[in-house]
Protein backbone atom coordinates (compact mmCIF):
# COMPACT_ATOMS: atom_id res chain seq x y z
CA UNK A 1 6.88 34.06 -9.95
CA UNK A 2 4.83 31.34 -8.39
CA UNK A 3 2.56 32.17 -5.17
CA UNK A 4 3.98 31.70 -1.76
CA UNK A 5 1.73 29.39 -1.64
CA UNK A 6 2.83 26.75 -4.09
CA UNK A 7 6.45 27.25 -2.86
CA UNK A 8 7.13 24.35 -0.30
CA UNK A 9 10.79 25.32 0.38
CA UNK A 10 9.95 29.14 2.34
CA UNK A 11 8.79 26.44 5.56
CA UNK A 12 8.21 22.76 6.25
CA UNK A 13 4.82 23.14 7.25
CA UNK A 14 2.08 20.86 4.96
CA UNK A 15 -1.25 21.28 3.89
CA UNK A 16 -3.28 18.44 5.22
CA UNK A 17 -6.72 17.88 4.00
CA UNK A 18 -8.57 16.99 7.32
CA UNK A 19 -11.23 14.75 5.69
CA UNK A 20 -8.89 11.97 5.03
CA UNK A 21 -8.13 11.38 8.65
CA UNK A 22 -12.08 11.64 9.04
CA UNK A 23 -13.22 9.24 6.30
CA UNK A 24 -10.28 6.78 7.14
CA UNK A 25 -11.40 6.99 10.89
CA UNK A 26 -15.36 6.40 9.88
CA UNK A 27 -14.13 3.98 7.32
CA UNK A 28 -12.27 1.96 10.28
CA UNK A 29 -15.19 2.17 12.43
CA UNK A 30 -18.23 1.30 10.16
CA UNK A 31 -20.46 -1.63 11.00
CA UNK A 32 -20.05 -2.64 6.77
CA UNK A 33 -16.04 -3.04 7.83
CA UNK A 34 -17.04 -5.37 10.46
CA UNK A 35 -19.13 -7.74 8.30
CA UNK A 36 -17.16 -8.40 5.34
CA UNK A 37 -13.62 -8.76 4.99
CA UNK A 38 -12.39 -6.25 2.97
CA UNK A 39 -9.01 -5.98 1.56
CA UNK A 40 -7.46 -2.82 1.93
CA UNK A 41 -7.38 -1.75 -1.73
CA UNK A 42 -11.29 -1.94 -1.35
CA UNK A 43 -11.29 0.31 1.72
CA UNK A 44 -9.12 2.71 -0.70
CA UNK A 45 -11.44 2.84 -3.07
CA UNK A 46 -14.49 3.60 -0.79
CA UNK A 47 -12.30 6.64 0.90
CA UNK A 48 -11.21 7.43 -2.36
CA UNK A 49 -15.40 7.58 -3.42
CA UNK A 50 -16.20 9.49 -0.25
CA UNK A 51 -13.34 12.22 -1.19
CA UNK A 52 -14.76 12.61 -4.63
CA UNK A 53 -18.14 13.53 -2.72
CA UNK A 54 -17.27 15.05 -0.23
CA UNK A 55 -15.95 18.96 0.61
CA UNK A 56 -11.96 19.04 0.85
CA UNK A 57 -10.98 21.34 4.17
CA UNK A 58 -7.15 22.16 4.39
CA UNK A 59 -5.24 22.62 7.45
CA UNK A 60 -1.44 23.86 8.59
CA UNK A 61 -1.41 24.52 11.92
CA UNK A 62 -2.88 22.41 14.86
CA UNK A 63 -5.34 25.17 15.42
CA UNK A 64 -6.54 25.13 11.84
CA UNK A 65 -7.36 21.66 12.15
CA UNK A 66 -9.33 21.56 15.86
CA UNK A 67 -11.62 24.36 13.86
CA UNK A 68 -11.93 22.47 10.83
CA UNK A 69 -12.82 19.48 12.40
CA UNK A 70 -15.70 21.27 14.62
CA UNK A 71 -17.08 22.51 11.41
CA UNK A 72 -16.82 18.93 9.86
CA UNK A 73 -18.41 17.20 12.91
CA UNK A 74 -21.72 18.59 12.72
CA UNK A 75 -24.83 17.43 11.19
CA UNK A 76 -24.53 17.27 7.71
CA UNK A 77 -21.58 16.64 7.71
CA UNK A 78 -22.63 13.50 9.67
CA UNK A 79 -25.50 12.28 7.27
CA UNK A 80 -23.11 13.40 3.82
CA UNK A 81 -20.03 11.12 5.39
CA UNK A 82 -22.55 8.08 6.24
CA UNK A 83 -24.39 8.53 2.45
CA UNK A 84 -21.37 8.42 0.77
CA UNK A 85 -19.89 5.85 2.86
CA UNK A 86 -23.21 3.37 2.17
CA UNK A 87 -22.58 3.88 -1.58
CA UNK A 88 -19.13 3.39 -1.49
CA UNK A 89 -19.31 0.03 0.38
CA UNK A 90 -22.42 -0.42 -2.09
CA UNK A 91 -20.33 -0.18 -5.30
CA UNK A 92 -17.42 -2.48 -3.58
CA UNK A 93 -19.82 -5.23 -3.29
CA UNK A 94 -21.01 -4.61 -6.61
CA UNK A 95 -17.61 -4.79 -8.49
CA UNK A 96 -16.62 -8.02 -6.01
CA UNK A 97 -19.91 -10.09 -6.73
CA UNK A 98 -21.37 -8.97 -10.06
């Protein structure tokens, strides 16, 4: 049979990958956002860039996601989020003004 894991109907709890609130969050907040108008099929794609990049950490319970979030929030985490988010915006502008 399948995993207990891949079988949604034993509880209602989710799995909720944490750096999508993050990126969204830095995304929203971003001094390149603030510039340019953006539509928000272009923000997609720039979250959807920094995802590709960027480590996935999966969360059920509120206490799961406090701790990931910690380990996100440090340094390199920091200076990853901000690289990827430059190139994102970076290939946006490309694409919109070739």
């Amino acid at each position: 049979g399948q995993s207990p894991h891949h079988d949604r109907s034993a509880d209602n709890r989710c799995l909720r990958n944490i750096m999508e609130e993050l990126i969204y969050s830095k995304i929203v907040s971003s001094a390149q956002i603030k510039e340019h108008s953006y539509t928000p099929d272009c923000l997609s794609e720039v979250a959807c860039y920094m995802l590709n990049h960027l480590p996935c950490h999966y969360a059920v319970t509120t206490k799961g996601e406090l701790f990931a979030k910690m380990i996100l929030l440090k340094k390199q985490y920091t200076i990853d989020s901000t690289t990827y988010l430059t190139q994102g915006f970076n290939k946006i502008n490309q694409c919109q003004n070739p």
